[in-house]
Protein backbone atom coordinates (compact mmCIF):
# COMPACT_ATOMS: atom_id res chain seq x y z
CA UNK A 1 2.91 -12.12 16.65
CA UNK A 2 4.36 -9.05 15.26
CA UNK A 3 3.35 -7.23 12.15
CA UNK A 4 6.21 -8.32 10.05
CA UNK A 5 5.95 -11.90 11.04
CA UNK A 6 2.27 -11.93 9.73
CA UNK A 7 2.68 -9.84 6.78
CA UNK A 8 5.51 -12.94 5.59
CA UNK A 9 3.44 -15.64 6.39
CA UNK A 10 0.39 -14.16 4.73
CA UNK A 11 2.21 -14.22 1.28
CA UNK A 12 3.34 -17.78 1.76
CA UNK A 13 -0.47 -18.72 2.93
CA UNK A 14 -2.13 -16.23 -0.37
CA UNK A 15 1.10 -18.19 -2.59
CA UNK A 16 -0.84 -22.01 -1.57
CA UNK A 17 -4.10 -20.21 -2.54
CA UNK A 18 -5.20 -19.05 0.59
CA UNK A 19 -7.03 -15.71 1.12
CA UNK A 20 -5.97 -13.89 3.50
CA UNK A 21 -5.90 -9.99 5.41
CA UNK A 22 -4.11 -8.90 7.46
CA UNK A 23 -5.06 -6.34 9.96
CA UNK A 24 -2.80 -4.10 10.91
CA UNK A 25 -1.69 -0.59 13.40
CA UNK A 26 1.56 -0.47 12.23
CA UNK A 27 1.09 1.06 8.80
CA UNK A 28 4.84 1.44 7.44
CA UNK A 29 5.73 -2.50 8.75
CA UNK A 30 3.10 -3.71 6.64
CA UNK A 31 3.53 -1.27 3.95
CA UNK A 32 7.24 -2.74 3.74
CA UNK A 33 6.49 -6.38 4.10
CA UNK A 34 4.04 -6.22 1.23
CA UNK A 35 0.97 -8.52 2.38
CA UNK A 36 -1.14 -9.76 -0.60
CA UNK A 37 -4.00 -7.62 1.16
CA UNK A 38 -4.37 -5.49 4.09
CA UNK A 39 -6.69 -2.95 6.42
CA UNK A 40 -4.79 -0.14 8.47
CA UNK A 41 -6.77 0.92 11.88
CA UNK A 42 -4.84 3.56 13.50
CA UNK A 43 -5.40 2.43 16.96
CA UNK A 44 -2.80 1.52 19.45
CA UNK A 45 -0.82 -1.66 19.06
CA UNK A 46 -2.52 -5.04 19.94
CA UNK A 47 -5.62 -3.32 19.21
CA UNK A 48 -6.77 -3.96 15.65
CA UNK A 49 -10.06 -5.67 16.02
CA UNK A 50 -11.22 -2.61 18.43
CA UNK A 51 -11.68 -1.59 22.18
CA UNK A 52 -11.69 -3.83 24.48
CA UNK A 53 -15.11 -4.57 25.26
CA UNK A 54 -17.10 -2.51 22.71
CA UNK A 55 -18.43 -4.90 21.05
CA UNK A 56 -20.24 -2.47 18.47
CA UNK A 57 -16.84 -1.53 17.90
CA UNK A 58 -15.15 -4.35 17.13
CA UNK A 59 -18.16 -5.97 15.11
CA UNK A 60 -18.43 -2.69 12.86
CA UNK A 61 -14.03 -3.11 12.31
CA UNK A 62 -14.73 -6.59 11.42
CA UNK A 63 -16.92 -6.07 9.32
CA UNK A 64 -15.31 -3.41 7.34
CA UNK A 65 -12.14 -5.23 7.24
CA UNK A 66 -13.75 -8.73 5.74
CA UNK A 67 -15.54 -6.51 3.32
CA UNK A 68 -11.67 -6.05 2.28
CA UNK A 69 -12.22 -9.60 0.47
CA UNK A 70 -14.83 -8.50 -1.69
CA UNK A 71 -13.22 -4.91 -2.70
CA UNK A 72 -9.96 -4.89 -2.60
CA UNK A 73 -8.14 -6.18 -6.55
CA UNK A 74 -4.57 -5.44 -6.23
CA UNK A 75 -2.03 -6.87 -4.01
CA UNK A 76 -0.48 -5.27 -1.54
CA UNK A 77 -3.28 -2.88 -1.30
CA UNK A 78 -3.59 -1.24 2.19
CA UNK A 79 -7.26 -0.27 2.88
CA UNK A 80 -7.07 2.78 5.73
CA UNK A 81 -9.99 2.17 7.93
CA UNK A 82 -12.36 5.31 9.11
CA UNK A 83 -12.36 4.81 12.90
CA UNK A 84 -10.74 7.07 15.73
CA UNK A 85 -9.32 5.56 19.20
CA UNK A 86 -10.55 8.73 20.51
CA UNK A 87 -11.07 11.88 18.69
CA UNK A 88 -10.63 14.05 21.45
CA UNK A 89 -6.94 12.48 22.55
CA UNK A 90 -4.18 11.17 20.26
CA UNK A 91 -1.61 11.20 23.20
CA UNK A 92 -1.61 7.19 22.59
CA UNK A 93 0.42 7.82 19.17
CA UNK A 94 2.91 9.85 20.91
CA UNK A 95 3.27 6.88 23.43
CA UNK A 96 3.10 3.48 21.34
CA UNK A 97 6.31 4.05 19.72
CA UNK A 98 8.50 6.10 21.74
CA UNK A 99 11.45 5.60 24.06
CA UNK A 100 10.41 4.49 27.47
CA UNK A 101 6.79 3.00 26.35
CA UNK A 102 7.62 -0.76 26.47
CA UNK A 103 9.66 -1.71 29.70
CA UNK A 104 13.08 -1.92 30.32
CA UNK A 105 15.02 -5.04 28.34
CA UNK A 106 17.17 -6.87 31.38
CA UNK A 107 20.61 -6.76 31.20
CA UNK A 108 21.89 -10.40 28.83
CA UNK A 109 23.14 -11.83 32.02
CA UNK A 110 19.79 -11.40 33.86
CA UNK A 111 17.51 -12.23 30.97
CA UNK A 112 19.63 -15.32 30.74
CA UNK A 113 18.89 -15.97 34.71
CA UNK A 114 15.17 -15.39 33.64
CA UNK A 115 15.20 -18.08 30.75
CA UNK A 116 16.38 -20.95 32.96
CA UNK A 117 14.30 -20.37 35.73
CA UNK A 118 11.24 -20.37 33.14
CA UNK A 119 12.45 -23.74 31.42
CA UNK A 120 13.21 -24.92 34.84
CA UNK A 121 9.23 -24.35 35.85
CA UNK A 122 8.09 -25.50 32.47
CA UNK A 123 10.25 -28.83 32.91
CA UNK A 124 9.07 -29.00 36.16
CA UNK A 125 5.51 -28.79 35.63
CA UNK A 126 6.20 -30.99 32.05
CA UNK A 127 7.50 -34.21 33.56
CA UNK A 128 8.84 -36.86 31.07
C-alpha cells in the first residue's frame, strides 16, 4: 500500500479513536498527507521495518518507532529515525526514485491483454 494511501486512512482510523503510526521512507508523501503521527527511516522503499533478515535491526526500528506513542504530542509530527541503510553507500537514494528504477509500464493495449488473462486464471481457479 503506498504512502499516501496509509497516511489517509490513518487519519480516518486516529478520527474513530484509534492510535496509530505510520512508518514511513517517503518523507515529503507523508509530510503532505498529514498523518496524525509518524517515524521517517531513510531506507529504501518497502523497507521501513529494516533489512531483510537483521533481525537486531528491525527489532531496534521497532522499537524506536512504537516509542513514537509515548513521545510524540502533536499531530502530524514526523519523528526522523537515527539509522543508516549503509553508511558507506547512498547510491540506493539516487536509484529509488529515478527514471528507469521501477520497470517499464506496458503499453494500455497490452496491460489490458495482461488484466484478462489474470481474471481469466483467477476465474478459473475461483469456480462458482
Amino acid at each position: 500500500m503506498c504512502h499516501q494511501s496509509v497516511g489517509l486512512i490513518a487519519r480516518a482510523v486516529e478520527a474513530a479513536g484509534i492510535p496509530t503510526l505510520c512508518m514511513t521512507s517517503a518523507y515529503d508523501i507523508t509530510q503532505a498527507v498529514n498523518p496524525p503521527r509518524a517515524v521517517f527511516l531513510n531506507y529504501p522503499l518497502g523497507h521501513q521495518t529494516g533489512k531483510p533478515d537483521d533481525r537486531e535491526n528491525q527489532r531496534a526500528i521497532v522499537g524506536v518507532a512504537l516509542s513514537a506513542f509515548e513521545t510524540i504530542s502533536r499531530p502530524g509530527t514526523i519523528v526522523e529515525l537515527p539509522y543508516v541503510w549503509d553508511p558507506n553507500d547512498r547510491r540506493w537514494e539516487e536509484s529509488d526514485y529515478t527514471r528507469g528504477f521501477m520497470p517499464r509500464r506496458p503499453e494500455k493495449e497490452e496491460a489490458d491483454r495482461i488484466e484478462e488473462e489474470r481474471r481469466r486464471r483467477f476465474a478459473a481457479s475461483n469456480p462458482g
